[in-house]
C-alpha atoms as a PDB file:
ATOM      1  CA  UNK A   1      34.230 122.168 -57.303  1.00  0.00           C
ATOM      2  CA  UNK A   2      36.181 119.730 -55.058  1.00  0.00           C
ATOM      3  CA  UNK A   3      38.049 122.470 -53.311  1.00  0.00           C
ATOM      4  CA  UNK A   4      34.921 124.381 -52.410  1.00  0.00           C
ATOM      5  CA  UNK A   5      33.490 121.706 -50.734  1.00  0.00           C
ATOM      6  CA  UNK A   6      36.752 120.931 -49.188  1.00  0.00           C
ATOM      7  CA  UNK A   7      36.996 124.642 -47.625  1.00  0.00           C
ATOM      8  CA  UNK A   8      33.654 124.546 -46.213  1.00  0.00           C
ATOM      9  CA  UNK A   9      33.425 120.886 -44.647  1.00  0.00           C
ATOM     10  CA  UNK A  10      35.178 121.492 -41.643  1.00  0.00           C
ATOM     11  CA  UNK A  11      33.519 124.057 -40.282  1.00  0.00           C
ATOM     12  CA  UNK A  12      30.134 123.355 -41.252  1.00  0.00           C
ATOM     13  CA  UNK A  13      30.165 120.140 -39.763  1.00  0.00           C
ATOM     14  CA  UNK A  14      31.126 121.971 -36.422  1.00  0.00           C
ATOM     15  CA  UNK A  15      28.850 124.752 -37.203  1.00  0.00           C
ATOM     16  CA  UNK A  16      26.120 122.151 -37.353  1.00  0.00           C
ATOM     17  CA  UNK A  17      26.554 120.201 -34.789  1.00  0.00           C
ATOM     18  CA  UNK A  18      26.808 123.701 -32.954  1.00  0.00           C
ATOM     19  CA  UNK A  19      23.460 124.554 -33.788  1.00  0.00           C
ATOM     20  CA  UNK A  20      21.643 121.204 -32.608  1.00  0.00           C
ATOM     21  CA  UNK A  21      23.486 121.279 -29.311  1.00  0.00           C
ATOM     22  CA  UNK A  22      22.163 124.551 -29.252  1.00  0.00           C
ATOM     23  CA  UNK A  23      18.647 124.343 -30.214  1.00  0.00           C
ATOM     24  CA  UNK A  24      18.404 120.552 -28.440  1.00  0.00           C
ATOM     25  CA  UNK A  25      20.493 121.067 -24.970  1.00  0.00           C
ATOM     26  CA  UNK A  26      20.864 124.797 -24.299  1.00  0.00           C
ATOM     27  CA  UNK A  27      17.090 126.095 -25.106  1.00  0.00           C
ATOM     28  CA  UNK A  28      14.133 125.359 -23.034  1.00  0.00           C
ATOM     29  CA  UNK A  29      12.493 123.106 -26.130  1.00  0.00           C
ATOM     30  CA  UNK A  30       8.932 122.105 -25.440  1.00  0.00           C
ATOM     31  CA  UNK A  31       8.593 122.614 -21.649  1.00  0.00           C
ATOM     32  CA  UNK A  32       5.724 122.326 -19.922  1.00  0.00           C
ATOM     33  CA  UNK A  33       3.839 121.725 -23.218  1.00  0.00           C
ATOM     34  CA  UNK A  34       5.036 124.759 -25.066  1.00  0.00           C
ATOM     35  CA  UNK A  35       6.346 125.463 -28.954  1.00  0.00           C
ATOM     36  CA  UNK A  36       8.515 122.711 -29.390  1.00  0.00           C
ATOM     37  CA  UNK A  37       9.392 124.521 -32.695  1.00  0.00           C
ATOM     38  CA  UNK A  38      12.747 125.800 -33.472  1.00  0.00           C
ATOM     39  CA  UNK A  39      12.259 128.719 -33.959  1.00  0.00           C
ATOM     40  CA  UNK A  40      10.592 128.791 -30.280  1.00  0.00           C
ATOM     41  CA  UNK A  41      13.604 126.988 -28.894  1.00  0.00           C
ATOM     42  CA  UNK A  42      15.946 129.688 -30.469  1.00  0.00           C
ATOM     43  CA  UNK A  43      14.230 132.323 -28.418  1.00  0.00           C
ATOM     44  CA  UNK A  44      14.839 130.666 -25.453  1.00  0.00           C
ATOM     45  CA  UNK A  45      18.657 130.234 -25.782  1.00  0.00           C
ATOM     46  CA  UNK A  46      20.312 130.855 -22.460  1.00  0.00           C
ATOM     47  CA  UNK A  47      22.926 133.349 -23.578  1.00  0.00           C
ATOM     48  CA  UNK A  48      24.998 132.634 -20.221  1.00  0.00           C
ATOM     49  CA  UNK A  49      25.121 129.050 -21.489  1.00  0.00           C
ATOM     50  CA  UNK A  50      28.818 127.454 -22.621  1.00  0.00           C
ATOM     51  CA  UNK A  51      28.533 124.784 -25.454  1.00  0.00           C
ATOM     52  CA  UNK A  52      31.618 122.138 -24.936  1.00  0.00           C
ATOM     53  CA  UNK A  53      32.402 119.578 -27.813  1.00  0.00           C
ATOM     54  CA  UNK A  54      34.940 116.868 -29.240  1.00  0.00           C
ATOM     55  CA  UNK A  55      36.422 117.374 -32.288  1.00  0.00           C
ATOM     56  CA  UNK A  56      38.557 114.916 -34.438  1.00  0.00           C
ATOM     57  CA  UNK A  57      41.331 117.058 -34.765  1.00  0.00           C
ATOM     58  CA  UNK A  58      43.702 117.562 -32.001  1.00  0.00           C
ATOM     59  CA  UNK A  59      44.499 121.966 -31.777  1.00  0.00           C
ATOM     60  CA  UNK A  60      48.468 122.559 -32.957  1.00  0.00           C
ATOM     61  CA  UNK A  61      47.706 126.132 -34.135  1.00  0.00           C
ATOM     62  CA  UNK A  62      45.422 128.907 -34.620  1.00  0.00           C
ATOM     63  CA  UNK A  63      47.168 130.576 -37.265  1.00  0.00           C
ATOM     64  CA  UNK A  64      44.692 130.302 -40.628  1.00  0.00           C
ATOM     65  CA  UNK A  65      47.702 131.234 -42.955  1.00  0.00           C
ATOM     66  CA  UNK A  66      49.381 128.259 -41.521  1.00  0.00           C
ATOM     67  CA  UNK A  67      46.833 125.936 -41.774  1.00  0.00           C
ATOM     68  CA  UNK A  68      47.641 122.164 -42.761  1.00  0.00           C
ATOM     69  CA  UNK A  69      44.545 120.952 -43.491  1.00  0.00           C
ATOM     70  CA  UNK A  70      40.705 121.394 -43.353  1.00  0.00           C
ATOM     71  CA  UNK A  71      40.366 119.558 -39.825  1.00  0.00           C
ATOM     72  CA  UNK A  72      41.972 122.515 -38.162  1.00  0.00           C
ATOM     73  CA  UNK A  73      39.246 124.974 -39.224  1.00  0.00           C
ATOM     74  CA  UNK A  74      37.097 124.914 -36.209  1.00  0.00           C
ATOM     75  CA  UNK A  75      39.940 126.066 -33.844  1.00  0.00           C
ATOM     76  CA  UNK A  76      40.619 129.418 -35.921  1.00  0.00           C
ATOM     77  CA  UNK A  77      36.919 130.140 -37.570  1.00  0.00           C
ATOM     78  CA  UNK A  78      35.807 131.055 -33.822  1.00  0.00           C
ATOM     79  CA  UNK A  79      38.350 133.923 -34.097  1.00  0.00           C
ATOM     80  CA  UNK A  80      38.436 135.494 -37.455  1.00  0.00           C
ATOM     81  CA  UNK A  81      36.044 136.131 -40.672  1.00  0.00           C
ATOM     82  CA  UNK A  82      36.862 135.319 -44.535  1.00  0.00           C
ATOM     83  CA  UNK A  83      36.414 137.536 -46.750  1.00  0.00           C
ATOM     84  CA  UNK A  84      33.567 135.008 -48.318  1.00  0.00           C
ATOM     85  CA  UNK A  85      31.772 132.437 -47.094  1.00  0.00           C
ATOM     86  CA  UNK A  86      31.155 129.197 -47.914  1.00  0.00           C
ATOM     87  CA  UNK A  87      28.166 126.975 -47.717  1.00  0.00           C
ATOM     88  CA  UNK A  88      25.795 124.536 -49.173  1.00  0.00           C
ATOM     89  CA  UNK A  89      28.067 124.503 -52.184  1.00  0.00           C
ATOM     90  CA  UNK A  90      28.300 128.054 -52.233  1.00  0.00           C
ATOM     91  CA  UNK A  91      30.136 131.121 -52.211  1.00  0.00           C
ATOM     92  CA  UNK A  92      28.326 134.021 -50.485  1.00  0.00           C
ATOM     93  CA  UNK A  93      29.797 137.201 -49.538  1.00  0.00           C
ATOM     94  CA  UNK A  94      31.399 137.505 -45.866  1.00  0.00           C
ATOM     95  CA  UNK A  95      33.735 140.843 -45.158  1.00  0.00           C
ATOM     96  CA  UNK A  96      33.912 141.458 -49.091  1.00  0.00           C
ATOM     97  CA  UNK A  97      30.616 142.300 -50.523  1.00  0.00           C
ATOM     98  CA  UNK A  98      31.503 141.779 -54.272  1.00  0.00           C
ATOM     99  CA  UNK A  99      34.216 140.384 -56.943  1.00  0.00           C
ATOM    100  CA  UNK A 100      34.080 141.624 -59.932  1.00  0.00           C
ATOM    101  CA  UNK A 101      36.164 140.313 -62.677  1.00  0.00           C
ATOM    102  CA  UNK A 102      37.885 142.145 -66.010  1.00  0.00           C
ATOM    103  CA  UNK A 103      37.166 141.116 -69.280  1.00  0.00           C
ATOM    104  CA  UNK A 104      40.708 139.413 -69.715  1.00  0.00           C
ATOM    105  CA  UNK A 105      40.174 137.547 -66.352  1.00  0.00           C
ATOM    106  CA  UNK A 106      43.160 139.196 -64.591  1.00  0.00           C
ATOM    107  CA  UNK A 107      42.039 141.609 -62.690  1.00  0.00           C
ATOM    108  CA  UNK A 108      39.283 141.132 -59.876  1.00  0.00           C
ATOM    109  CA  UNK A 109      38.274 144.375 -57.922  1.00  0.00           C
ATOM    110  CA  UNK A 110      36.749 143.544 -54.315  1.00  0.00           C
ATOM    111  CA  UNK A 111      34.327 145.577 -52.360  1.00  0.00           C
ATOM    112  CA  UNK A 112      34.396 145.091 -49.058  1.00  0.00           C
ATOM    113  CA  UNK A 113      31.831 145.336 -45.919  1.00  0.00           C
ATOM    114  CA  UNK A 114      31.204 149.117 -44.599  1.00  0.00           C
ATOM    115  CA  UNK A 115      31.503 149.425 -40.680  1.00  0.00           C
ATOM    116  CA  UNK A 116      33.521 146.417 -39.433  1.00  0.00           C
ATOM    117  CA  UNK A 117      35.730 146.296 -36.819  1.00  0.00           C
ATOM    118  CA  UNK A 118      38.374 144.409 -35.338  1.00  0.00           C
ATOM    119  CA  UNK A 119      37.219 143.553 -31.638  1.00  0.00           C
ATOM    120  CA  UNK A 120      39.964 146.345 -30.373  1.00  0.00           C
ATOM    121  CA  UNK A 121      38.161 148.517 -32.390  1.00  0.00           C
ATOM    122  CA  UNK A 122      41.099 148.756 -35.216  1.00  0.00           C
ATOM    123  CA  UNK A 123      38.905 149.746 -38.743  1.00  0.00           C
ATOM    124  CA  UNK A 124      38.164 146.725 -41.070  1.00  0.00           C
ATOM    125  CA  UNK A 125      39.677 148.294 -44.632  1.00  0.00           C
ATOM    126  CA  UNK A 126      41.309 147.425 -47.649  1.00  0.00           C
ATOM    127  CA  UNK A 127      44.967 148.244 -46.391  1.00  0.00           C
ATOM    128  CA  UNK A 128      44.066 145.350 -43.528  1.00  0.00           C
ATOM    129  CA  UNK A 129      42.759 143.217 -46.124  1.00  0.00           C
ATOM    130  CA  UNK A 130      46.145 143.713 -48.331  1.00  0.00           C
ATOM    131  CA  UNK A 131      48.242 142.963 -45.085  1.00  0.00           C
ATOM    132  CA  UNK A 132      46.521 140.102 -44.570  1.00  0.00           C
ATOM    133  CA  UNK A 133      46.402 138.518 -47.701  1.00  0.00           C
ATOM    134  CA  UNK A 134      50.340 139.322 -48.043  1.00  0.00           C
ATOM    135  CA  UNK A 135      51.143 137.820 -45.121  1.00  0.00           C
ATOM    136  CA  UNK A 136      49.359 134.428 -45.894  1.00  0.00           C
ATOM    137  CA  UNK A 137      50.916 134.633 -49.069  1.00  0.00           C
ATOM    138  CA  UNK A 138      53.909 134.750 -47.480  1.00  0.00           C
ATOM    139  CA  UNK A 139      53.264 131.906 -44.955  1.00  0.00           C
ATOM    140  CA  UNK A 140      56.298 129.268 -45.379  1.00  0.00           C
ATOM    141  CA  UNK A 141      53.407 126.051 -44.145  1.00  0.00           C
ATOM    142  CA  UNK A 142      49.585 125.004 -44.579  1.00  0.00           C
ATOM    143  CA  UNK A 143      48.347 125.655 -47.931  1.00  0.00           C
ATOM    144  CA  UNK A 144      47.056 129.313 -47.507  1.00  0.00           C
ATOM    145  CA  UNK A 145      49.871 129.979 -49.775  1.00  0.00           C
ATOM    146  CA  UNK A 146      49.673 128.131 -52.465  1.00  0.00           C
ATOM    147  CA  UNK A 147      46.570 128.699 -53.053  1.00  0.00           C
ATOM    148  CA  UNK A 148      47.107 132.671 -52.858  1.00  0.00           C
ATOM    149  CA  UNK A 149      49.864 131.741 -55.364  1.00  0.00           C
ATOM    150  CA  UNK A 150      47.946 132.803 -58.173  1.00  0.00           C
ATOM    151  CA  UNK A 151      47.814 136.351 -56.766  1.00  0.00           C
ATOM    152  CA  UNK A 152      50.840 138.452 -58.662  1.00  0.00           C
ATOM    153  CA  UNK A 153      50.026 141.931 -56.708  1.00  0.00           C
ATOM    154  CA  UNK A 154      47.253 143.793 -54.986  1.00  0.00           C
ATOM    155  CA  UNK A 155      46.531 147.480 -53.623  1.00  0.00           C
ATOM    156  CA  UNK A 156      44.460 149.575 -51.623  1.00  0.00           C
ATOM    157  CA  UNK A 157      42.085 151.659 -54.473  1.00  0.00           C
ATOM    158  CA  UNK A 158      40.209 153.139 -51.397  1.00  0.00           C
ATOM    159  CA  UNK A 159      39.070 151.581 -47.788  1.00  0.00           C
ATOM    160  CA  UNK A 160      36.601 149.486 -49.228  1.00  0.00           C
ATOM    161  CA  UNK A 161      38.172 148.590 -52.505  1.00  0.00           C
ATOM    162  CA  UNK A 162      41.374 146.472 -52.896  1.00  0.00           C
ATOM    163  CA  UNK A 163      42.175 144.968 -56.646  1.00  0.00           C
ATOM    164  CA  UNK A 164      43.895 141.953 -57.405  1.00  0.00           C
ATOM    165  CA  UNK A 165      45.982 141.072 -60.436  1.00  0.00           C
ATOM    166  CA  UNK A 166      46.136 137.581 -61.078  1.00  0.00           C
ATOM    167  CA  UNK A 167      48.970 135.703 -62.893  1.00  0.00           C
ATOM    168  CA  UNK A 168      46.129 133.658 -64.678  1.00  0.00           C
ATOM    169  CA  UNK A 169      42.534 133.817 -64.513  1.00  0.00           C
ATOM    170  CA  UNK A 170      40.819 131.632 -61.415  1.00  0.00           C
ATOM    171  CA  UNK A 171      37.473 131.357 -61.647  1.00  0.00           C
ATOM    172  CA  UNK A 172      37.885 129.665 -58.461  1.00  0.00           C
ATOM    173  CA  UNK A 173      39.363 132.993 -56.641  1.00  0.00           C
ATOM    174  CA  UNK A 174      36.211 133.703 -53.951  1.00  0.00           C
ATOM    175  CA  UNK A 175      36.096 130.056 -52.546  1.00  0.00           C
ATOM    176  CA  UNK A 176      39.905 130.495 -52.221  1.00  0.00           C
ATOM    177  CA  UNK A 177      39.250 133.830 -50.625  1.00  0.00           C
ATOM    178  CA  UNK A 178      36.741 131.499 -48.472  1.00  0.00           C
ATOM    179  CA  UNK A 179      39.158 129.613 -47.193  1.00  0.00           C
ATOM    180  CA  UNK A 180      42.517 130.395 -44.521  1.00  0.00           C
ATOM    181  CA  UNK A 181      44.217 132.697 -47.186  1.00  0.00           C
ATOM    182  CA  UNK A 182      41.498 135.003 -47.227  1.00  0.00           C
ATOM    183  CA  UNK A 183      40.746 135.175 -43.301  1.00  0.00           C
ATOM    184  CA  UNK A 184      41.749 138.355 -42.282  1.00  0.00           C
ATOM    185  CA  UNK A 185      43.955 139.300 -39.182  1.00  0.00           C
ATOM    186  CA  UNK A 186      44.127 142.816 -37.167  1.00  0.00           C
ATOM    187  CA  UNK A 187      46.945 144.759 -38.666  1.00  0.00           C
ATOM    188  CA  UNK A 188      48.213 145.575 -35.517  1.00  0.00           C
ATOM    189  CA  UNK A 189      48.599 141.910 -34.203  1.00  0.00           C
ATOM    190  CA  UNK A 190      50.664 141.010 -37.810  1.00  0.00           C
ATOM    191  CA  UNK A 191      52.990 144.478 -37.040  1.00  0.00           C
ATOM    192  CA  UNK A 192      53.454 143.695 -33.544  1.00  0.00           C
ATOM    193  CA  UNK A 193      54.651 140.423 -34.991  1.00  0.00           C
ATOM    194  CA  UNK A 194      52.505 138.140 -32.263  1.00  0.00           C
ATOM    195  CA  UNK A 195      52.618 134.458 -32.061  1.00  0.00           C
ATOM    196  CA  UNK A 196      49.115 133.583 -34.102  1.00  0.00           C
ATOM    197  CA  UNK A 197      49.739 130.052 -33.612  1.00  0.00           C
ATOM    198  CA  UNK A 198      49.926 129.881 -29.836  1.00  0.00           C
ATOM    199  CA  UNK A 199      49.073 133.176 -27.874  1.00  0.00           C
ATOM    200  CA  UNK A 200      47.202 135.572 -30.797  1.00  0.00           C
ATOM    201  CA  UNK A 201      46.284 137.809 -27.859  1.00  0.00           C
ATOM    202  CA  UNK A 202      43.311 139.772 -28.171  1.00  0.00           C
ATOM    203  CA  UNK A 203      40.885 141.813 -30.771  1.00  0.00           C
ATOM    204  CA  UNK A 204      42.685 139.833 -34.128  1.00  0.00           C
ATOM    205  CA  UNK A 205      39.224 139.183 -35.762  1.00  0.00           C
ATOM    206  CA  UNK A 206      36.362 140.761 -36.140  1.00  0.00           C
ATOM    207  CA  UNK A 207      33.990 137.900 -34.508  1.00  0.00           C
ATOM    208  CA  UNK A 208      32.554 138.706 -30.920  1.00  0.00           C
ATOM    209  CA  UNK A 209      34.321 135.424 -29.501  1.00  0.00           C
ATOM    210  CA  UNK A 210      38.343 136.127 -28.327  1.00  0.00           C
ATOM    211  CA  UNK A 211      40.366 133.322 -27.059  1.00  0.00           C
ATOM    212  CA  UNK A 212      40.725 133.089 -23.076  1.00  0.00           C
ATOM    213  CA  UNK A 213      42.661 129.725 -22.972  1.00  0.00           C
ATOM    214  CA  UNK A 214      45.017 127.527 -25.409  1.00  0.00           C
ATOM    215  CA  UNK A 215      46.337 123.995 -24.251  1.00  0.00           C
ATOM    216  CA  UNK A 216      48.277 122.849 -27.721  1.00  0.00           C
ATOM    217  CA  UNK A 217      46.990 119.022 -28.522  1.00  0.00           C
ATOM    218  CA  UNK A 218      44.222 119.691 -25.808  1.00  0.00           C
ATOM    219  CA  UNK A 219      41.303 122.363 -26.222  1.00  0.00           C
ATOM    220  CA  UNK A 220      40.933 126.073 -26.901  1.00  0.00           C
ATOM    221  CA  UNK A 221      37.954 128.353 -25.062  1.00  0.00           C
ATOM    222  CA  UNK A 222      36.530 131.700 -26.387  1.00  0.00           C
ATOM    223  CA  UNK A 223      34.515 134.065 -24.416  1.00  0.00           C
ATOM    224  CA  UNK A 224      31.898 136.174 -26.290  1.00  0.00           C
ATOM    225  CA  UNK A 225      33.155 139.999 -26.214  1.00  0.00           C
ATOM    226  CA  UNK A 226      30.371 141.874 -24.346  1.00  0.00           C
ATOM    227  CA  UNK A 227      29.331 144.740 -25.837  1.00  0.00           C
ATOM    228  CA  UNK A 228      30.907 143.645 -29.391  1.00  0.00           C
ATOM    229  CA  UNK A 229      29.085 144.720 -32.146  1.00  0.00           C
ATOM    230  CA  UNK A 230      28.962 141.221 -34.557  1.00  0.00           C
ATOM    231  CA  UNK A 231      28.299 142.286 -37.918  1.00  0.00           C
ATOM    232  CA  UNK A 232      26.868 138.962 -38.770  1.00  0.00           C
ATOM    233  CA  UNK A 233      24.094 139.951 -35.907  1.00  0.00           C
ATOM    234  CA  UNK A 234      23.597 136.324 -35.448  1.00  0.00           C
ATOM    235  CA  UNK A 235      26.499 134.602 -33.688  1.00  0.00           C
ATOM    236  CA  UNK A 236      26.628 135.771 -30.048  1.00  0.00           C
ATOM    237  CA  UNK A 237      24.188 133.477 -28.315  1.00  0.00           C
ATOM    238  CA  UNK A 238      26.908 131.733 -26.396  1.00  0.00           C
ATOM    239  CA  UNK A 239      28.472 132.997 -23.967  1.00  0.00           C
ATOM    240  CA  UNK A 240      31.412 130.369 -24.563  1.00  0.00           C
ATOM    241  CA  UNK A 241      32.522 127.901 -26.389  1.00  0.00           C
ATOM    242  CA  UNK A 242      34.975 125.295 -25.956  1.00  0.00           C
ATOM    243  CA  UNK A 243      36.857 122.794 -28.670  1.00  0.00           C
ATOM    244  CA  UNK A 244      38.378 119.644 -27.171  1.00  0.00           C
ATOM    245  CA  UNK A 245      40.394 117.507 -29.160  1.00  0.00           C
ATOM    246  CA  UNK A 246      39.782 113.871 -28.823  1.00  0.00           C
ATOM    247  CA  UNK A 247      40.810 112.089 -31.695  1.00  0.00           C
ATOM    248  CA  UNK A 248      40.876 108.741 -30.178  1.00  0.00           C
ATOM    249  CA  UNK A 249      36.984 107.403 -31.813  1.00  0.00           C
ATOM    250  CA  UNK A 250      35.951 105.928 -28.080  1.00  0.00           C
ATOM    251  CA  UNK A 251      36.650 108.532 -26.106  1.00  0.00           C
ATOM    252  CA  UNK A 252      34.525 111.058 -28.404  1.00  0.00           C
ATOM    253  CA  UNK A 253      31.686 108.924 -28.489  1.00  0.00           C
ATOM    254  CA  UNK A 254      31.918 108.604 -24.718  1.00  0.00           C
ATOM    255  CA  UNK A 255      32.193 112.443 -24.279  1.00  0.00           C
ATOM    256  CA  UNK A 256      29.412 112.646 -26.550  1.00  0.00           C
ATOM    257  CA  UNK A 257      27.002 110.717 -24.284  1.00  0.00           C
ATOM    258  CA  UNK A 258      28.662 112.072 -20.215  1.00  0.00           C
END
């Protein structure tokens, strides 16, 4: 479907050109005759190593719920998980596990991921999952939403269970859940009522990256969380990473090859 290619493009276009940096500029690939493989170069990652890069999209926000569009992805993804994930044209499971769907197509139970945390160490449960989801249904801009709209109530069954009931049936309903309205925030930061868009402050994910500087319009650095235990496994090999906007075509290109 369009919009589950639309929720994935952002970020996998920054994921990827993540990756080659990484592999290409930050590994020791083929020196002094050695495995010029990838898999060779991954092993040799220098984990002190900071990967910088331009992105199209000037940062205004890192607030998923609040989105505006796809372009603004990159700046929040470093910070918070989905309950699925999308790639390659697919939905694969992220902090929820499963989605099972009634009969009628109105009611979709959701198993979530057993021993998550929140980088302060809050639990990852259903009761943070329903908090989440009601604030981005609840967001008054970006299209978190409206797509959420569809969603007439949900509840806790147990900490790894929440069920949905759905106005109509959405086939559709993980890839949404892929995209900002199903990124989930710390239930502490959305009770202490913090400024997500500007100064989120930390442990509101449950990626080992927090935020350590925001210039709106400019650039946003995270720091990898030492010690963190990333339930992906996979996405701590830098220890940061920086996001500069530069929307102007020359200037990227220029950045691209200083």
């Amino acid at each position: 479907m369009t919009r589950r290619g639309s929720y994935g493009a952002g970020w996998r276009w920054a994921r990827a050109m993540a990756a080659v940096l990484l592999v290409c500029g930050l590994a020791s690939c083929g020196s002094d005759g050695g495995d010029n493989s990838s898999a060779g170069a991954a092993a040799a990652v220098d984990r002190s190593a900071t990967l910088r890069f331009g992105w199209v999209v000037e940062p205004a926000s890192l607030d998923p719920h609040a989105e505006p569009s796809v372009g603004a992805r990159p700046y929040w993804m470093p910070l918070y998980d989905t309950l699925f994930d999308i790639g390659s044209g697919e939905v694969r499971p992220g902090l929820a596990t499963t989605a099972t769907t009634s009969a009628d197509g109105l009611t979709v139970t959701v198993e979530l991921r057993d021993g998550v945390t929140f980088r302060d160490g809050t639990p990852f449960d259903a009761e943070a999952v329903v908090a989440s989801l009601t604030r981005a249904a609840a967001s008054s801009s970006g299209t978190a939403a409206a797509e959420l709209a569809v969603i007439s109530g949900m509840r806790a069954v147990d900490p790894l269970t929440v069920e949905l009931t759905l106005a109509r049936p959405t086939p559709e309903l993980t890839a949404i859940l892929g995209g900002p309205g199903g990124a989930v925030i710390n239930p502490r930061a959305i009770v202490e009522g913090r400024d997500l868009a500007l100064s989120p402050g930390p442990g509101v994910g449950t990626t080992p990256y927090e935020l350590v500087e925001f210039v709106a319009n400019q650039r946003a650095v995270y720091k990898r969380l030492e010690g963190f235990a990333d339930w992906k496994g996979d996405r701590d090999a830098l220890a940061e990473l920086q996001i500069i906007g530069i929307t102007d075509e020359r200037a990227l290109l220029a950045a691209a090859q200083s």
